[in-house]
C-alpha atoms as a PDB file:
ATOM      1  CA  UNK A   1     -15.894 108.594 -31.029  1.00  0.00           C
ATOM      2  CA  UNK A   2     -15.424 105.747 -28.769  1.00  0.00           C
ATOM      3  CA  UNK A   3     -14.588 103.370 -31.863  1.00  0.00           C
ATOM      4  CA  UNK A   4     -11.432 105.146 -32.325  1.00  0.00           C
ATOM      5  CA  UNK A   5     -10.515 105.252 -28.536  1.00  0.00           C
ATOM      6  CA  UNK A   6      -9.280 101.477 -29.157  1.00  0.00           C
ATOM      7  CA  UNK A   7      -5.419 102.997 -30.716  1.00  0.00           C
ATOM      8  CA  UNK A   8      -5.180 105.176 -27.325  1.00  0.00           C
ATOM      9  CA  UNK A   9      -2.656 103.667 -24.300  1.00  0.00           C
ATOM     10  CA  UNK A  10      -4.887 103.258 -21.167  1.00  0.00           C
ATOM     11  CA  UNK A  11      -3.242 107.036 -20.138  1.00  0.00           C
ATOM     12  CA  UNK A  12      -4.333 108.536 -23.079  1.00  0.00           C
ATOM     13  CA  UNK A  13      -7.915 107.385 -22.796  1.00  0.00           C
ATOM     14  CA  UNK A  14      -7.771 107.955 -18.994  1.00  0.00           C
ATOM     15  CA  UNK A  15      -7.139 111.001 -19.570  1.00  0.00           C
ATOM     16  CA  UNK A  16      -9.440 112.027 -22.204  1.00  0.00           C
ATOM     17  CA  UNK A  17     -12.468 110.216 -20.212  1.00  0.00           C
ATOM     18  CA  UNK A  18     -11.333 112.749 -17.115  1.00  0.00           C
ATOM     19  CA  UNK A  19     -10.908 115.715 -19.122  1.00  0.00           C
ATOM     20  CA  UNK A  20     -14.588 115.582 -21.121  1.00  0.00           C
ATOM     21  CA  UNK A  21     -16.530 113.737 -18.277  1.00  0.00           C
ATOM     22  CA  UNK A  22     -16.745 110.390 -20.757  1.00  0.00           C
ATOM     23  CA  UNK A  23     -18.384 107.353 -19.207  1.00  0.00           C
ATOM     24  CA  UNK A  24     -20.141 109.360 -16.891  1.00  0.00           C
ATOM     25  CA  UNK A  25     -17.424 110.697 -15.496  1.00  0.00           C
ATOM     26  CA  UNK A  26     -16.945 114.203 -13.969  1.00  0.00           C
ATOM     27  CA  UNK A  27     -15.019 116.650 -15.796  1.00  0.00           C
ATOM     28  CA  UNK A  28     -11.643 117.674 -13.767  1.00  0.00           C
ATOM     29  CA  UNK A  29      -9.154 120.490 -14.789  1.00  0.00           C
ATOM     30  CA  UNK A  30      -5.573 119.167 -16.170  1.00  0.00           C
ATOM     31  CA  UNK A  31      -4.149 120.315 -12.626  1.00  0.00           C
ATOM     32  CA  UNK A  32      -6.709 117.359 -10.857  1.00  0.00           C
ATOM     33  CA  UNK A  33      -5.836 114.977 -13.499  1.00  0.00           C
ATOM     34  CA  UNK A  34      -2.341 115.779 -12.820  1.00  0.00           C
ATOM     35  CA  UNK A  35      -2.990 114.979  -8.879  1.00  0.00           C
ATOM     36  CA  UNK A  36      -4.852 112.186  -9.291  1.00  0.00           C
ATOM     37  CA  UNK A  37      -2.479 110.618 -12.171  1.00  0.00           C
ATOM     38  CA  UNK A  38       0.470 111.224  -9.903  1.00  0.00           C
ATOM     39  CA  UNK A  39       1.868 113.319 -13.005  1.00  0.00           C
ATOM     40  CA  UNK A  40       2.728 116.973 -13.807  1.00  0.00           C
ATOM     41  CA  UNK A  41      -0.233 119.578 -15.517  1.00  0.00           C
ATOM     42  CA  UNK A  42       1.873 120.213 -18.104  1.00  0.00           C
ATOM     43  CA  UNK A  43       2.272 115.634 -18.720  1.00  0.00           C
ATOM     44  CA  UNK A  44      -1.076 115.806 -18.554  1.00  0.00           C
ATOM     45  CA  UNK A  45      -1.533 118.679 -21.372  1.00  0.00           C
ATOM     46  CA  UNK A  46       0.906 116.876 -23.629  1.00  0.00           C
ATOM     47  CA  UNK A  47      -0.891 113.425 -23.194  1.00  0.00           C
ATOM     48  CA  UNK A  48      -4.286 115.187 -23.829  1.00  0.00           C
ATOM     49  CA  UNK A  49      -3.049 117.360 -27.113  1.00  0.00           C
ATOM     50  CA  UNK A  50      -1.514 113.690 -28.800  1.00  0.00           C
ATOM     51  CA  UNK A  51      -4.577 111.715 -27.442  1.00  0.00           C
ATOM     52  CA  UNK A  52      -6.856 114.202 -29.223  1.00  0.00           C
ATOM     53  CA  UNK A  53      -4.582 114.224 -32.467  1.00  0.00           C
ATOM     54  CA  UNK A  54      -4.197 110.400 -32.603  1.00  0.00           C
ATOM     55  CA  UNK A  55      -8.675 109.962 -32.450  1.00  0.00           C
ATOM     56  CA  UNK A  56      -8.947 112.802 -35.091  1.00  0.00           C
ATOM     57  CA  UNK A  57      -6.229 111.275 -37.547  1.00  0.00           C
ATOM     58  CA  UNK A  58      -8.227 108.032 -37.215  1.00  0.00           C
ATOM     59  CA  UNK A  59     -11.431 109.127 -37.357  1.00  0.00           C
ATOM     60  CA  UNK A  60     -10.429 111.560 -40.847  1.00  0.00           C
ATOM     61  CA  UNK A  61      -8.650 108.237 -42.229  1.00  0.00           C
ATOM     62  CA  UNK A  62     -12.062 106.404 -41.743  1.00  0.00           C
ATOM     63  CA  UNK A  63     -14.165 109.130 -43.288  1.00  0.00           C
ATOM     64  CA  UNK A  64     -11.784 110.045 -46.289  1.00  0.00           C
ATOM     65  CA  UNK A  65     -12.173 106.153 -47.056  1.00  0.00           C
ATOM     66  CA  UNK A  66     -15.948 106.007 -47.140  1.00  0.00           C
END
């Protein structure tokens, strides 16, 4: 997963590692990433869905290649 975390911005991957705890992180709610991010929940939830679609595009590219 990480490998394709290198095509994120630094928000996008911020976000991600707060959302599922990465890099032993804790896990926080889109309303605490909002607070700590200085950003609105529903920035947060927009960042998060595009993040998640821009690692699963690259990671199906790389596997329908193999």
């Amino acid at each position: 997963l990480k490998e394709h975390f290198s095509i994120l911005t630094e928000r996008e991957k911020n976000v991600l590692i707060y959302r599922f705890g990465l890099n032993n992180e804790k896990e926080l709610t889109q309303k605490q990433i909002a607070k700590l991010l200085n950003i609105s929940r529903s920035y947060v939830s927009r960042i998060e869905k595009r993040a998640l679609m821009k690692v699963f595009r690259s990671y199906f590219k790389k596997e329908k290649n193999l």
